[in-house]
C-alpha atoms as a PDB file:
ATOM      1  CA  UNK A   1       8.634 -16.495   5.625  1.00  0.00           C
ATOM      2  CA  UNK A   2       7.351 -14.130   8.060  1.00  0.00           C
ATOM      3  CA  UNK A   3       6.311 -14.444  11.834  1.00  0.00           C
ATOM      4  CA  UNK A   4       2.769 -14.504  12.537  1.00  0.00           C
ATOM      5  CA  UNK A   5       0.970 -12.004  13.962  1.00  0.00           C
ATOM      6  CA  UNK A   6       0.035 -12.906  17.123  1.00  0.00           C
ATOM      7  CA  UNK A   7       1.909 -10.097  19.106  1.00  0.00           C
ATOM      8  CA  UNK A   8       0.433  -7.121  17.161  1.00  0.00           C
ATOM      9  CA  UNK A   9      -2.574  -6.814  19.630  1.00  0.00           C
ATOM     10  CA  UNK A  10       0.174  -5.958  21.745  1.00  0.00           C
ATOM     11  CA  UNK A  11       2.041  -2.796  19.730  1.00  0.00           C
ATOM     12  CA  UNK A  12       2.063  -0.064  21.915  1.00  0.00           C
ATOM     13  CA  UNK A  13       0.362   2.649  19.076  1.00  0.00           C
ATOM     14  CA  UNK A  14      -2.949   3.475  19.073  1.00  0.00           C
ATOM     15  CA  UNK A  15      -4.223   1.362  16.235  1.00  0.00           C
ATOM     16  CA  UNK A  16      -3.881  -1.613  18.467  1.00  0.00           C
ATOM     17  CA  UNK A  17      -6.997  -0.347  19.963  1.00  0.00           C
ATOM     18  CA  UNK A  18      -9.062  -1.387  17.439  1.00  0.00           C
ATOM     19  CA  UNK A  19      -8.493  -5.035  17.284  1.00  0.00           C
ATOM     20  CA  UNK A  20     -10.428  -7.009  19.624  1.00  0.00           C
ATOM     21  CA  UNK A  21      -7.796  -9.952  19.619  1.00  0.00           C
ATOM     22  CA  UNK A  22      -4.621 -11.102  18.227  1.00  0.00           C
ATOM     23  CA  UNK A  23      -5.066 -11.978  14.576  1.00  0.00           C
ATOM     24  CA  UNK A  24      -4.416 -15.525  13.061  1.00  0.00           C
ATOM     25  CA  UNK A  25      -1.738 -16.623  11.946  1.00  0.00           C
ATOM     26  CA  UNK A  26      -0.767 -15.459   8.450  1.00  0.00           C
ATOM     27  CA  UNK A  27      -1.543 -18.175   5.564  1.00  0.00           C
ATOM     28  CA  UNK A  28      -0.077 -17.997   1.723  1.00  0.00           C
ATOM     29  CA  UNK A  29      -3.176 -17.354  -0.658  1.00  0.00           C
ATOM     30  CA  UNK A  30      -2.583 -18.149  -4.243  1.00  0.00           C
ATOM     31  CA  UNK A  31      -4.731 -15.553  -4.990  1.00  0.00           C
ATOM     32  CA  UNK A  32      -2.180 -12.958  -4.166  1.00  0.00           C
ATOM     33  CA  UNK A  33       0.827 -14.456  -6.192  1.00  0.00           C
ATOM     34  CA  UNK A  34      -0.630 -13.352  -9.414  1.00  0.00           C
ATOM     35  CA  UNK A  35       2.293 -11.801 -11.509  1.00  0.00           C
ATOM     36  CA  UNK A  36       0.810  -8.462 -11.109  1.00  0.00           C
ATOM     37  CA  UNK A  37       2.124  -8.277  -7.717  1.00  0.00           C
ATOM     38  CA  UNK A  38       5.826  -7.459  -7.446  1.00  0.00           C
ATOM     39  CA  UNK A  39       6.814  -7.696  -4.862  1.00  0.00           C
ATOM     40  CA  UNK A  40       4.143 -10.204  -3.944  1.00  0.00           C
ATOM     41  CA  UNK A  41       1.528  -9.147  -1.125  1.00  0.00           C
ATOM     42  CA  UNK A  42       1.199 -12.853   0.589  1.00  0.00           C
ATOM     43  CA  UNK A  43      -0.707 -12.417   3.354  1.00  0.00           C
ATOM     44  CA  UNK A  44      -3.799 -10.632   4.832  1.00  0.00           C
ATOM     45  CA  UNK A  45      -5.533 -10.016   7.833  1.00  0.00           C
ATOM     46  CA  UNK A  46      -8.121  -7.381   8.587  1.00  0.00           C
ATOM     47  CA  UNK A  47      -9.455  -6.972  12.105  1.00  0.00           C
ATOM     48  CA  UNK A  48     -13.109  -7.836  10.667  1.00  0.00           C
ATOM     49  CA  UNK A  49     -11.749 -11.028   9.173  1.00  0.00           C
ATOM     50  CA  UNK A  50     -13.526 -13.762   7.596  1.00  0.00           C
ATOM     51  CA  UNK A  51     -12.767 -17.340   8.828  1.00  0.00           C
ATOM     52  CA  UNK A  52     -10.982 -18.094   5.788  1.00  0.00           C
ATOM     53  CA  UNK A  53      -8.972 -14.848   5.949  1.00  0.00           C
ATOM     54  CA  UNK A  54     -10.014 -13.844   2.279  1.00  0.00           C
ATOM     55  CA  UNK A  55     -11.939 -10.405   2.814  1.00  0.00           C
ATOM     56  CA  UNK A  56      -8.684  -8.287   2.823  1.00  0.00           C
ATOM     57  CA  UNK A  57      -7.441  -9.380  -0.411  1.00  0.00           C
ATOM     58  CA  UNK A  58      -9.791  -6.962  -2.705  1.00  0.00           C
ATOM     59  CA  UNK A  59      -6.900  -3.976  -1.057  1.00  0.00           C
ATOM     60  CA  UNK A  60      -3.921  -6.033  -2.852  1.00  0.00           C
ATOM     61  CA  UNK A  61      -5.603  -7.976  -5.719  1.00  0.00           C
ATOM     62  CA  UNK A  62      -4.132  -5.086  -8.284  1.00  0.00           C
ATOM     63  CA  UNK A  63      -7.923  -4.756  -9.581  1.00  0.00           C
ATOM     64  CA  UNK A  64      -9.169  -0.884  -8.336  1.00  0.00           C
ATOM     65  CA  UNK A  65     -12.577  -2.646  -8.860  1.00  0.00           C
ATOM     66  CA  UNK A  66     -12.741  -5.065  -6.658  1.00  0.00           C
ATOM     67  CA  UNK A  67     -12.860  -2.949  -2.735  1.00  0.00           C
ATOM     68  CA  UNK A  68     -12.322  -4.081   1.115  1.00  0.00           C
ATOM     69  CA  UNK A  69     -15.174  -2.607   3.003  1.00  0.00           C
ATOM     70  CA  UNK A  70     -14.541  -2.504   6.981  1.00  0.00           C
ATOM     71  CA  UNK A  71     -17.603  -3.568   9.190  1.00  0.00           C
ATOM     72  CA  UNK A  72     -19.590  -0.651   9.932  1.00  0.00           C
ATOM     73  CA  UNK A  73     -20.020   0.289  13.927  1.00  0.00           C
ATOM     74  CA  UNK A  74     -16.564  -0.751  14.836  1.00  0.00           C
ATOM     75  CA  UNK A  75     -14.479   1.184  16.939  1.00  0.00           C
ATOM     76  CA  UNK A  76     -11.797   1.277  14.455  1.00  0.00           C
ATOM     77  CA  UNK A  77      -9.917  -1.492  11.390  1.00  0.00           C
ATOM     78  CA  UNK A  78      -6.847  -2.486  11.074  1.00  0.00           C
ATOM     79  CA  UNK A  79      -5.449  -3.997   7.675  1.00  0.00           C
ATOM     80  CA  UNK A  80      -1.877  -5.914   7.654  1.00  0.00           C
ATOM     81  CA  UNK A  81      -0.472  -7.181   4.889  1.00  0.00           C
ATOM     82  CA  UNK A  82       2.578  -9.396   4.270  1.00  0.00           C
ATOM     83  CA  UNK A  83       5.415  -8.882   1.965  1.00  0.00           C
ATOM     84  CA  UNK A  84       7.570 -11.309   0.238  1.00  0.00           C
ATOM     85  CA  UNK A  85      10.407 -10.672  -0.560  1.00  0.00           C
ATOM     86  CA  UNK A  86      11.468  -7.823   1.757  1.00  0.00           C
ATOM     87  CA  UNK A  87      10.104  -4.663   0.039  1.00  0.00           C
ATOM     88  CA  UNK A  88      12.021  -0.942   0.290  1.00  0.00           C
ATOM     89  CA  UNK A  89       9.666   1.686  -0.121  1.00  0.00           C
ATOM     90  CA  UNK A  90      10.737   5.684  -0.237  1.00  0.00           C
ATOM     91  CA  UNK A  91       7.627   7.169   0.010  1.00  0.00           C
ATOM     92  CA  UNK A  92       3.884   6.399   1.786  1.00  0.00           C
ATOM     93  CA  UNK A  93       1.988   3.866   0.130  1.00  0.00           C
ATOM     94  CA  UNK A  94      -0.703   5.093  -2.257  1.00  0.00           C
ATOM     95  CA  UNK A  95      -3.779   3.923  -0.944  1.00  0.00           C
ATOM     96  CA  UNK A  96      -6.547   4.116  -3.251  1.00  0.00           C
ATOM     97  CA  UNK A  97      -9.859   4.828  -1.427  1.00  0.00           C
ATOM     98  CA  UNK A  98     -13.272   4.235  -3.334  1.00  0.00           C
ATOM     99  CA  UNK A  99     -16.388   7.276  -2.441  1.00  0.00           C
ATOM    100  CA  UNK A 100     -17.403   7.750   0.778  1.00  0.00           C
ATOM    101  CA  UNK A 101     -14.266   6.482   2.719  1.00  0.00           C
ATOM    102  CA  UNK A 102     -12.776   7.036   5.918  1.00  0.00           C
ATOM    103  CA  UNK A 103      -9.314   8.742   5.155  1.00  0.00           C
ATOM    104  CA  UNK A 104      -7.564   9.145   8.500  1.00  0.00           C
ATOM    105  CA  UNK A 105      -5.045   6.426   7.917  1.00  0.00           C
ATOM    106  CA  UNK A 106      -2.157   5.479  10.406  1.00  0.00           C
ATOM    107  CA  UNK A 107       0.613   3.676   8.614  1.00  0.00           C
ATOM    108  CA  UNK A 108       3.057   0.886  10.952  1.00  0.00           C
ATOM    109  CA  UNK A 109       6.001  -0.870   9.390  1.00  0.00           C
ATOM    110  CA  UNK A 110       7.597  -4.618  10.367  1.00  0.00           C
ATOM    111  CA  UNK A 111       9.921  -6.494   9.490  1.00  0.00           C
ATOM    112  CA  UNK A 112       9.335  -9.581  11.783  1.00  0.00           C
ATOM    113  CA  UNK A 113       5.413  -8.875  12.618  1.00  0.00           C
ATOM    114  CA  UNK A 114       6.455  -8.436  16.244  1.00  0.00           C
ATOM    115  CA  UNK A 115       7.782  -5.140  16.845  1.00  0.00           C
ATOM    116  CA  UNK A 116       6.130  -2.054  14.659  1.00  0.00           C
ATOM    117  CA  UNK A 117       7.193   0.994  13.833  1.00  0.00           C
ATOM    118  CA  UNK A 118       5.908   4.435  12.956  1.00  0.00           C
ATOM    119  CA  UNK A 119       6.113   4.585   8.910  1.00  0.00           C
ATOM    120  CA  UNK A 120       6.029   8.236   8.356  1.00  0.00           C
ATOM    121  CA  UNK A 121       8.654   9.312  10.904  1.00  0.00           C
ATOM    122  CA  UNK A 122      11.258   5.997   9.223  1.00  0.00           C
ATOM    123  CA  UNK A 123      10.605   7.551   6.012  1.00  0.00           C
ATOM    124  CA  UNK A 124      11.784  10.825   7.018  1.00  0.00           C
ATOM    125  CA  UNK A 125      15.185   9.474   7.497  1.00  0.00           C
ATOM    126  CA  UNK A 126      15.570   7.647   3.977  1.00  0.00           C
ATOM    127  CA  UNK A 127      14.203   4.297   2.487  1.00  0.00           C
ATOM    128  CA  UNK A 128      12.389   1.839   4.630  1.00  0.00           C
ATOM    129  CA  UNK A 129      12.884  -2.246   4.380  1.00  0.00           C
ATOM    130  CA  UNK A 130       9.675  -4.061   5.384  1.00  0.00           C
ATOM    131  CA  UNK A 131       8.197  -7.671   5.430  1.00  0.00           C
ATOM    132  CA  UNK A 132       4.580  -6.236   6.722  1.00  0.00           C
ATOM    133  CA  UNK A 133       2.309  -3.046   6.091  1.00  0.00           C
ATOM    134  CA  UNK A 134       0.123  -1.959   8.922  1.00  0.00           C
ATOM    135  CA  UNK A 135      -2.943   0.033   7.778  1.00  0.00           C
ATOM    136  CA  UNK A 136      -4.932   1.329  11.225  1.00  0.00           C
ATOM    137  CA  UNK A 137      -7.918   3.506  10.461  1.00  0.00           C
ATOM    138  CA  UNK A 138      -9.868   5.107  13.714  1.00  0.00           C
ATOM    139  CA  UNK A 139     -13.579   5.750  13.363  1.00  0.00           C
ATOM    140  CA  UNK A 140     -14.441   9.401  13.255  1.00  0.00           C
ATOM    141  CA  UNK A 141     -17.769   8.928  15.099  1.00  0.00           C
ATOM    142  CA  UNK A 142     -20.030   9.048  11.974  1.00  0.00           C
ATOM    143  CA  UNK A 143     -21.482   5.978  10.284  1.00  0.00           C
ATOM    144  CA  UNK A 144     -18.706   5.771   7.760  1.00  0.00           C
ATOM    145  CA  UNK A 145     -15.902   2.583   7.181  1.00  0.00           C
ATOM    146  CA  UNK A 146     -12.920   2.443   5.536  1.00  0.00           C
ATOM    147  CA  UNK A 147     -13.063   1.443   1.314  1.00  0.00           C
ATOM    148  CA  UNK A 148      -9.742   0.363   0.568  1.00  0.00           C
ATOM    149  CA  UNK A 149      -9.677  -0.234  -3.254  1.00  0.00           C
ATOM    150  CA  UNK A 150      -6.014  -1.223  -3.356  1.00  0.00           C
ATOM    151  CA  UNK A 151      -2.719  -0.187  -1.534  1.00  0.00           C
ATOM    152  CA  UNK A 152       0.599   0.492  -3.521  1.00  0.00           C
ATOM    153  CA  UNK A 153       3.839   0.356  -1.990  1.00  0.00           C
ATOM    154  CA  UNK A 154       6.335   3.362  -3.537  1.00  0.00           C
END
């Protein structure tokens, strides 16, 4: 299984700034192990999460109806999710946005949930191996919050 994500308030990238502590430790939900999901997504935090750490899991349910809505007047979100096996991806995730979102997105790759990488620059020297997916989104300064309807690895 994976570490847990205590250090990430401690990543030295901007999207740090936006969580107000570490997270909690990562938890399985069942939720997430629906056959859908290959490789499954197992855990989620968000840094607006709910005590139960539940309110991420619309991003990585596979249903583009169902939508994680950051908190409004935050000064920025971060989304992490978990990955189980170890995933390779090739490209950017596809990150499916519903109306109205915020769509400055900062992308951080893990494979222990301790030290974090830049995605975009990896990529740029072949395939990528991760455990964890690190969504940071920065406020713009206007009202709006980020509407994740689901993110695809690729």
């Amino acid at each position: 299984g994976m570490a847990p994500l205590a250090e990430m308030a401690l990543a030295p990238d901007a999207a740090a700034a936006a969580l107000t502590g570490p997270p909690p430790a990562l938890t399985m939900h069942a939720e997430l192990t629906a056959t859908n999901l290959a490789p499954a997504a197992y855990q989620v935090v968000t840094s607006d999460d709910d005590a139960a750490h539940t309110n991420g899991m619309p991003a990585v349910d596979g249903d583009t109806n169902t939508v994680w809505v950051g908190k409004s007047g935050a000064p920025g979100w971060n989304i992490i999710v978990g990955y189980e096996p170890t995933v390779t991806v090739t490209n950017l995730p596809t990150v499916l946005l519903a109306d109205g979102s915020l769509t400055n997105l900062e992308y951080f790759y893990s494979m222990d949930a301790l030290t974090w990488l830049s995605l975009q620059p990896a990529l740029q020297q072949g395939p990528v191996q991760l455990n964890s997916l690190w969504l940071g989104i920065p406020t713009n300064g206007t009202p709006a919050v980020p509407r994740i309807k689901e993110i695809q690895l690729r």
